[in-house]
PDB file of N, CA and C in Angstrom:
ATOM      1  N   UNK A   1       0.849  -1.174   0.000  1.00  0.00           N
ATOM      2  CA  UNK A   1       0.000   0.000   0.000  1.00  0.00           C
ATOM      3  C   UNK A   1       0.896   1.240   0.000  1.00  0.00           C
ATOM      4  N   UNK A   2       0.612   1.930  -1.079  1.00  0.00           N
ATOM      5  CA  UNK A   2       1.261   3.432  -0.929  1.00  0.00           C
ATOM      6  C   UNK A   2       1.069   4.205   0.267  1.00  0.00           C
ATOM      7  N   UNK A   3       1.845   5.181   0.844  1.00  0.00           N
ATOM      8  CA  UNK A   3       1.677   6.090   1.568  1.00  0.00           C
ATOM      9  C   UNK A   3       0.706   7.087   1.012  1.00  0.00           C
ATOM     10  N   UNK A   4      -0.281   7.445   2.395  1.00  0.00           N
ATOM     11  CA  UNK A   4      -1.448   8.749   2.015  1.00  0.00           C
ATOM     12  C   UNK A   4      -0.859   9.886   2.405  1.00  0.00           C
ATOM     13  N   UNK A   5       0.291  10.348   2.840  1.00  0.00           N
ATOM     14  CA  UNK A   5       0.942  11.637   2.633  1.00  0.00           C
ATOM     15  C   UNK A   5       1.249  11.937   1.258  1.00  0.00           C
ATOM     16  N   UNK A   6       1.165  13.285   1.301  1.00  0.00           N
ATOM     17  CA  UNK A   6       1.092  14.049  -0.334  1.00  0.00           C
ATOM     18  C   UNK A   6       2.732  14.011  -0.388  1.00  0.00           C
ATOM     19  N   UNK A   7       2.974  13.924  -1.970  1.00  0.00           N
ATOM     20  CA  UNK A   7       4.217  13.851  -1.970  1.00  0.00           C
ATOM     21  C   UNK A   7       5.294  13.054  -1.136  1.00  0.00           C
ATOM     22  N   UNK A   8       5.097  12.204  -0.985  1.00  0.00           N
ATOM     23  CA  UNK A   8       5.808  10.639   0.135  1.00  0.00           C
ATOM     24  C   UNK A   8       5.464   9.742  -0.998  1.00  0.00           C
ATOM     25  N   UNK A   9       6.463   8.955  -1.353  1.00  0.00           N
ATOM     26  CA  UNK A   9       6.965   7.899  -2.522  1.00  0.00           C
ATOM     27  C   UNK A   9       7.216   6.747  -1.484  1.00  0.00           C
ATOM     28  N   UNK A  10       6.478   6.634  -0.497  1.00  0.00           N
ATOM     29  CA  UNK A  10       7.233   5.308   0.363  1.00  0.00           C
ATOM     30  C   UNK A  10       5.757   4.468   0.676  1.00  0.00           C
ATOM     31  N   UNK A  11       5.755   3.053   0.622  1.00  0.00           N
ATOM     32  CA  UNK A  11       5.282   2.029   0.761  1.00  0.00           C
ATOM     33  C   UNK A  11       5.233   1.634   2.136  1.00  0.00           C
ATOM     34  N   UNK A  12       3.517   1.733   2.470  1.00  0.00           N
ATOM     35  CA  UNK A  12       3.688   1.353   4.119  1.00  0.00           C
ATOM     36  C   UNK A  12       3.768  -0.568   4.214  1.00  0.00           C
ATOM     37  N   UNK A  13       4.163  -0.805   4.897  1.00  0.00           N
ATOM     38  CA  UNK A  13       4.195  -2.435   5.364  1.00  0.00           C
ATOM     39  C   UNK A  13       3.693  -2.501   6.924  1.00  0.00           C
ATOM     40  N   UNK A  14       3.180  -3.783   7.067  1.00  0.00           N
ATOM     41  CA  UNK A  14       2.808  -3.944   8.554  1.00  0.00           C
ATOM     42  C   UNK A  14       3.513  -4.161   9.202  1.00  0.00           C
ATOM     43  N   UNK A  15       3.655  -3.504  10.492  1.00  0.00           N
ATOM     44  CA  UNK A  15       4.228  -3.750  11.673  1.00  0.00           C
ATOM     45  C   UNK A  15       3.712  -3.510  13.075  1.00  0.00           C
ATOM     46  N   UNK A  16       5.155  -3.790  13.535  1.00  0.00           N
ATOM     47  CA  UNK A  16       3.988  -4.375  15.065  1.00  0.00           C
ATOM     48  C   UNK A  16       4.524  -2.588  15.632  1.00  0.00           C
ATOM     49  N   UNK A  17       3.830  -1.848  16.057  1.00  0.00           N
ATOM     50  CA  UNK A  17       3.938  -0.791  16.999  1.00  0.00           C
ATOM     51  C   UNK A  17       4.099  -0.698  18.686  1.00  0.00           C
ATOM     52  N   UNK A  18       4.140   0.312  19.379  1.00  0.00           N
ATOM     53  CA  UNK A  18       3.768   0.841  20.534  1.00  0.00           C
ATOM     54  C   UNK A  18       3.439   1.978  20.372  1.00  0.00           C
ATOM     55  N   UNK A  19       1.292   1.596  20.908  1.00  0.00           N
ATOM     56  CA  UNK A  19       0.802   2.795  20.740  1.00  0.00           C
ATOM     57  C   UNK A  19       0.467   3.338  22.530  1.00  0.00           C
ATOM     58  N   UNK A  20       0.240   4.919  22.182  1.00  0.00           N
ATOM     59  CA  UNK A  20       0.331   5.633  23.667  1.00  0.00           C
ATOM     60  C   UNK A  20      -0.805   6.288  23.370  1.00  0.00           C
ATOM     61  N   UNK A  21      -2.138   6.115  24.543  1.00  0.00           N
ATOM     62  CA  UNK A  21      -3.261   6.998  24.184  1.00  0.00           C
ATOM     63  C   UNK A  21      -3.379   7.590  25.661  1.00  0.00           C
ATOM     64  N   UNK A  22      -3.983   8.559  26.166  1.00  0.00           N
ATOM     65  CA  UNK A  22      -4.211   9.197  27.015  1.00  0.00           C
ATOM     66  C   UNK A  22      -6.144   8.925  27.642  1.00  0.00           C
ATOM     67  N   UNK A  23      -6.024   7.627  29.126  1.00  0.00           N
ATOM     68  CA  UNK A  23      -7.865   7.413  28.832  1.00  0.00           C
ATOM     69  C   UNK A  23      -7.868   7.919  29.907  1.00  0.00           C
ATOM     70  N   UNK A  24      -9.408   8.466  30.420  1.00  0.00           N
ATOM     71  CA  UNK A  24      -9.550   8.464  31.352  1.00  0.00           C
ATOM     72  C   UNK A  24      -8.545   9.517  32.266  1.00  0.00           C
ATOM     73  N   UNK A  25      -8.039  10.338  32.021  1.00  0.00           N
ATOM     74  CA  UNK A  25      -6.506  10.469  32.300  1.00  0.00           C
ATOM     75  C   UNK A  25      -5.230  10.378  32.284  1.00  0.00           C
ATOM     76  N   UNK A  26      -5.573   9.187  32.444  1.00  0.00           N
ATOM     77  CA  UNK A  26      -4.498   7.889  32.649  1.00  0.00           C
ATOM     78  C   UNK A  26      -3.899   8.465  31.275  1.00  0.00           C
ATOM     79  N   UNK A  27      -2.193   7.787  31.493  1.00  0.00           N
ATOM     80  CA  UNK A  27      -1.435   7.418  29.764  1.00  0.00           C
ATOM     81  C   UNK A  27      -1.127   5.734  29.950  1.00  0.00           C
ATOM     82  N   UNK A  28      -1.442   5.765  28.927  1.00  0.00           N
ATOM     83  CA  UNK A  28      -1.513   4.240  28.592  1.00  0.00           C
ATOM     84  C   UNK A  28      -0.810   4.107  27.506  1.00  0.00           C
ATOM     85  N   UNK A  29       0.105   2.493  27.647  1.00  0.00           N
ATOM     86  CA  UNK A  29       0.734   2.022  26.393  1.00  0.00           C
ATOM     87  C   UNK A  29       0.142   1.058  26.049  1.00  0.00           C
ATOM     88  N   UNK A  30       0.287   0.837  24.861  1.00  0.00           N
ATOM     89  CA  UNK A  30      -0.488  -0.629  24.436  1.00  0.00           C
ATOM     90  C   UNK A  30       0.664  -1.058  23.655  1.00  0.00           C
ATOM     91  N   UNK A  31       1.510  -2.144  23.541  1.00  0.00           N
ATOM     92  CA  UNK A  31       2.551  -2.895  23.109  1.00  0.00           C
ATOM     93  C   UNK A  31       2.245  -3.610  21.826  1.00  0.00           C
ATOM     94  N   UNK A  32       2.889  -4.150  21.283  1.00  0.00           N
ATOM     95  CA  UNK A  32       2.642  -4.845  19.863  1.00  0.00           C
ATOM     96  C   UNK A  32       1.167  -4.734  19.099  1.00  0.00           C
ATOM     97  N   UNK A  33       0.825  -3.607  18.729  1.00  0.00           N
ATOM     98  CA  UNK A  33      -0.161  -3.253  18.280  1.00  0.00           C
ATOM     99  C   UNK A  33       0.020  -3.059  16.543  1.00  0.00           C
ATOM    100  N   UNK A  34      -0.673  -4.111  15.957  1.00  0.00           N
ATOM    101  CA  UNK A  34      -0.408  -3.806  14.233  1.00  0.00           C
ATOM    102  C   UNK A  34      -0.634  -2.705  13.310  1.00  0.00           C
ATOM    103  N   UNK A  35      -0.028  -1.951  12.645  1.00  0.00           N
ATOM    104  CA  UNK A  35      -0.355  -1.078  12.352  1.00  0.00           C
ATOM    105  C   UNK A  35       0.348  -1.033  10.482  1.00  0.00           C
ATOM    106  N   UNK A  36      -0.001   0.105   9.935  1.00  0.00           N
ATOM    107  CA  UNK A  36       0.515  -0.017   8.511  1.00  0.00           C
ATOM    108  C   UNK A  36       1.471   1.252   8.799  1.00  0.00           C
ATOM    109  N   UNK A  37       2.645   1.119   8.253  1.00  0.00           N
ATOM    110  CA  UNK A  37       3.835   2.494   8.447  1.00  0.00           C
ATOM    111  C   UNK A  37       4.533   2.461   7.682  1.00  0.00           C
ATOM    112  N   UNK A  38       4.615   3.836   6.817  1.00  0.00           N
ATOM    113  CA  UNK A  38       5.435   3.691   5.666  1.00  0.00           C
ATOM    114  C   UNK A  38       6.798   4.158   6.185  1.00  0.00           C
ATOM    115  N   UNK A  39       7.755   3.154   4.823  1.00  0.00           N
ATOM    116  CA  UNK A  39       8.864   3.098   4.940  1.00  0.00           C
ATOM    117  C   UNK A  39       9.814   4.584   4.785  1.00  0.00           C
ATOM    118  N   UNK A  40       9.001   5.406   4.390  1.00  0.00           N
ATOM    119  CA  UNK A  40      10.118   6.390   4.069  1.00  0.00           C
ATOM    120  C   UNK A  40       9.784   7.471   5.088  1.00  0.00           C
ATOM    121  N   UNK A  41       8.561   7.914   5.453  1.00  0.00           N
ATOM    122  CA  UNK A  41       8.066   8.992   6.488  1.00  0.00           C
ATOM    123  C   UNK A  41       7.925   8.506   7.502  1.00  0.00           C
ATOM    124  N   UNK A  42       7.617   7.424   7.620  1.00  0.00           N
ATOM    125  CA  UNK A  42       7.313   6.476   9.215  1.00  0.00           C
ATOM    126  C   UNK A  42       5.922   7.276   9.836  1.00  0.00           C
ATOM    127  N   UNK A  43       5.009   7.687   8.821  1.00  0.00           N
ATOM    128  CA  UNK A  43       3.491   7.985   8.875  1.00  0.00           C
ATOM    129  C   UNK A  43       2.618   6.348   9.374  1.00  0.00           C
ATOM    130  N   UNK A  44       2.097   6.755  10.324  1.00  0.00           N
ATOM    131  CA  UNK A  44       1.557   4.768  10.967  1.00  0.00           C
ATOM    132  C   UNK A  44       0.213   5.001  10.436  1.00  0.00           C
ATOM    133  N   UNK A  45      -0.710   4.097  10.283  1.00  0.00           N
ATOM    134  CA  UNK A  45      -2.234   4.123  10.003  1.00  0.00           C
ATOM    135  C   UNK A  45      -2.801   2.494  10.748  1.00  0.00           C
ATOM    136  N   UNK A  46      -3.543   3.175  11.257  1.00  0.00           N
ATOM    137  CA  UNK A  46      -4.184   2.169  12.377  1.00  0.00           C
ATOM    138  C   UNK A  46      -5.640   1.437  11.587  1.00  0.00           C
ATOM    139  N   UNK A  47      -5.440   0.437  11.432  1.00  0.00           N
ATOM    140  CA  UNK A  47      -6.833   0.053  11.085  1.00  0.00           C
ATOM    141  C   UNK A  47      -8.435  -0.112  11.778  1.00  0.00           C
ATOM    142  N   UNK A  48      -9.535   0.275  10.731  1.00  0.00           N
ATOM    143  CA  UNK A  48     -10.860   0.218  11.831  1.00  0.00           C
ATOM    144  C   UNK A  48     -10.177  -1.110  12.835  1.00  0.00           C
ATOM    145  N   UNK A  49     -10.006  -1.971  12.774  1.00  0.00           N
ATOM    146  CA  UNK A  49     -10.194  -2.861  12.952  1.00  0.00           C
ATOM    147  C   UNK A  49      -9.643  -3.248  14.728  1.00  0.00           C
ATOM    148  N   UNK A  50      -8.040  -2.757  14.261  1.00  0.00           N
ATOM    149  CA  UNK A  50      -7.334  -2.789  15.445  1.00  0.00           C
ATOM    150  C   UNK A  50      -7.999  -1.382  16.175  1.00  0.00           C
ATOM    151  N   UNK A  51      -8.470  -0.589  15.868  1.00  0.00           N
ATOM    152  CA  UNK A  51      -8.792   0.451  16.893  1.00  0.00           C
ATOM    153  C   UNK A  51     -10.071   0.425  17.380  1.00  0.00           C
ATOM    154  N   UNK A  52     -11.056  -0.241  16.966  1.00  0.00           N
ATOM    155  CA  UNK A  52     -12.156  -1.317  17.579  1.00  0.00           C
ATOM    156  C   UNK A  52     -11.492  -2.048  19.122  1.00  0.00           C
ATOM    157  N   UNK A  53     -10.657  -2.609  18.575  1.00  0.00           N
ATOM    158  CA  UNK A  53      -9.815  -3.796  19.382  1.00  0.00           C
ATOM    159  C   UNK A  53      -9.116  -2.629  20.455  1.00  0.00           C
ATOM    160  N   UNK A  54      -8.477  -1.799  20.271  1.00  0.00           N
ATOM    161  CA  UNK A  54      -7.720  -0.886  21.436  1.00  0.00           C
ATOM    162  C   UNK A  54      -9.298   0.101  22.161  1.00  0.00           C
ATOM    163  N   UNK A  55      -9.981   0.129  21.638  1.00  0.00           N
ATOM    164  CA  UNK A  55     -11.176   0.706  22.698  1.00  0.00           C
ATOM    165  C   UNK A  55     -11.763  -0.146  23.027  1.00  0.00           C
ATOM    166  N   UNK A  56     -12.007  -2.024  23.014  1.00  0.00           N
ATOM    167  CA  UNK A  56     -12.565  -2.787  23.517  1.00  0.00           C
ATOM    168  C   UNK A  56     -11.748  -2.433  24.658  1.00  0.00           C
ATOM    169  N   UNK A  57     -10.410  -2.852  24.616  1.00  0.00           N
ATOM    170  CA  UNK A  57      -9.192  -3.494  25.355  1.00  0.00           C
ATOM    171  C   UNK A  57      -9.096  -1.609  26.647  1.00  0.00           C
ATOM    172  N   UNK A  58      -9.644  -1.201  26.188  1.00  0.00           N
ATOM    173  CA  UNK A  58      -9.897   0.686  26.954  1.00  0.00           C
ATOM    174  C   UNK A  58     -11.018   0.414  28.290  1.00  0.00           C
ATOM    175  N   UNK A  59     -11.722  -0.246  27.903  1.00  0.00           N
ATOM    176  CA  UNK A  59     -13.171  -0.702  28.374  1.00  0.00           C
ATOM    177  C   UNK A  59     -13.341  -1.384  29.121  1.00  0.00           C
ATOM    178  N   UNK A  60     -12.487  -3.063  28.755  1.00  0.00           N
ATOM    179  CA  UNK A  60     -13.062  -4.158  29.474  1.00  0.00           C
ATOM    180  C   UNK A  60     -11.978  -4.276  30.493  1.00  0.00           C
ATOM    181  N   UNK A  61     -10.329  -3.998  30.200  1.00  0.00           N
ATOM    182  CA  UNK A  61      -9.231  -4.437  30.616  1.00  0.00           C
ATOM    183  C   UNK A  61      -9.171  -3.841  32.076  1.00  0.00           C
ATOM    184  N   UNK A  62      -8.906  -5.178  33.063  1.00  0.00           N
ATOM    185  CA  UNK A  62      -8.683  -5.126  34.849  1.00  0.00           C
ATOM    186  C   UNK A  62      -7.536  -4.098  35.293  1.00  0.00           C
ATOM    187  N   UNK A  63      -6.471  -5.061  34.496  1.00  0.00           N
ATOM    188  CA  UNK A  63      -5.248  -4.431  35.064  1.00  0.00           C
ATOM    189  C   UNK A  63      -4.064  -4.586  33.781  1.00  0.00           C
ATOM    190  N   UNK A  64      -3.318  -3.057  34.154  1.00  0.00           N
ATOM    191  CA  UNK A  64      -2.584  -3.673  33.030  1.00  0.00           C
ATOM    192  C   UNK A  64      -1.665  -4.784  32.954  1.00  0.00           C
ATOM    193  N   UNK A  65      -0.478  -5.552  32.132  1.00  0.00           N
ATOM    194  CA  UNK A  65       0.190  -6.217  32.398  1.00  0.00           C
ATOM    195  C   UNK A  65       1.379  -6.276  33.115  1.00  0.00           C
ATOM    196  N   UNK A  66       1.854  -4.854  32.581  1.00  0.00           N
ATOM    197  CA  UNK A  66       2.979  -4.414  33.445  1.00  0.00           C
ATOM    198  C   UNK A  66       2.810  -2.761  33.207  1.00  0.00           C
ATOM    199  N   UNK A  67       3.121  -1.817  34.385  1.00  0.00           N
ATOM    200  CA  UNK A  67       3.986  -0.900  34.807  1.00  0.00           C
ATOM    201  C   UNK A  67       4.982  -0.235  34.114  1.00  0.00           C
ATOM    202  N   UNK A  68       4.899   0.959  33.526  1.00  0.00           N
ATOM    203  CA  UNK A  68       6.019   1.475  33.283  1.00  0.00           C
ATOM    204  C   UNK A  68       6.214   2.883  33.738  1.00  0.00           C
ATOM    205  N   UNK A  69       7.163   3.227  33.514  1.00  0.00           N
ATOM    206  CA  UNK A  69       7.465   4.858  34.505  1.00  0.00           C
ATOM    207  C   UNK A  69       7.190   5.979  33.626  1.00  0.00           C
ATOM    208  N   UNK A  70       7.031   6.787  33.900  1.00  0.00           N
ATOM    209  CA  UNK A  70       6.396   7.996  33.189  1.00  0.00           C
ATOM    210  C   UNK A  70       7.310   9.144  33.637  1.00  0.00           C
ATOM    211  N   UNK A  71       7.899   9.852  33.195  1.00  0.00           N
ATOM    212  CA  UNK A  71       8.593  11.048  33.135  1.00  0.00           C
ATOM    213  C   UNK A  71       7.786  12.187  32.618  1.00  0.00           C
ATOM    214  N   UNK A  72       7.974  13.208  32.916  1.00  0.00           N
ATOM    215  CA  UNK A  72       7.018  14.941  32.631  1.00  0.00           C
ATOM    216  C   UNK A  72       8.414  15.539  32.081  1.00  0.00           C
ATOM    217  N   UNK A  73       7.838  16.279  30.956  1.00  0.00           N
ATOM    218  CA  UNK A  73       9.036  17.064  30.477  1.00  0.00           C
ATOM    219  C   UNK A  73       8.630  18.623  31.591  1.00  0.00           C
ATOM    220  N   UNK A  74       9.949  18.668  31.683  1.00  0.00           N
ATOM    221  CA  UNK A  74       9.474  19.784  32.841  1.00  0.00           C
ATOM    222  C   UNK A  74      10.238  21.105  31.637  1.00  0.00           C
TER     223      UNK A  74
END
């Protein structure tokens, strides 16, 4: 799949991401999340599909799996 940036000649391929959304407050990571990202801009595009799946996973999910530290740019 071509890249949807104007003027970008680069071919996105799938890969696995780390996406960061802000719920509730909270910042949240979500780890190996599939996404399409082209090779030359590194522009990501999330599919309906998986972002269905990251607001189920917003919703239903107890606890996360693991902990990570958060730094503030001061």
């Amino acid at each position: 799949m071509k890249c949807s940036i104007k003027d970008c000649s680069g071919d996105c391929q799938i890969r696995e991401i780390t996406h960061t959304v802000r719920h509730h407050g909270q910042v949240v990571v979500i780890d190996h999340v599939p996404a399409d990202v082209c090779s030359v801009c590194g522009d990501v595009v999330l599919s309906p599909e998986t972002v269905r799946h990251i607001e189920q996973l917003l919703r239903t999910a107890d606890r996360p799996a693991r902990e990570v530290p958060l730094y503030e740019y001061a």
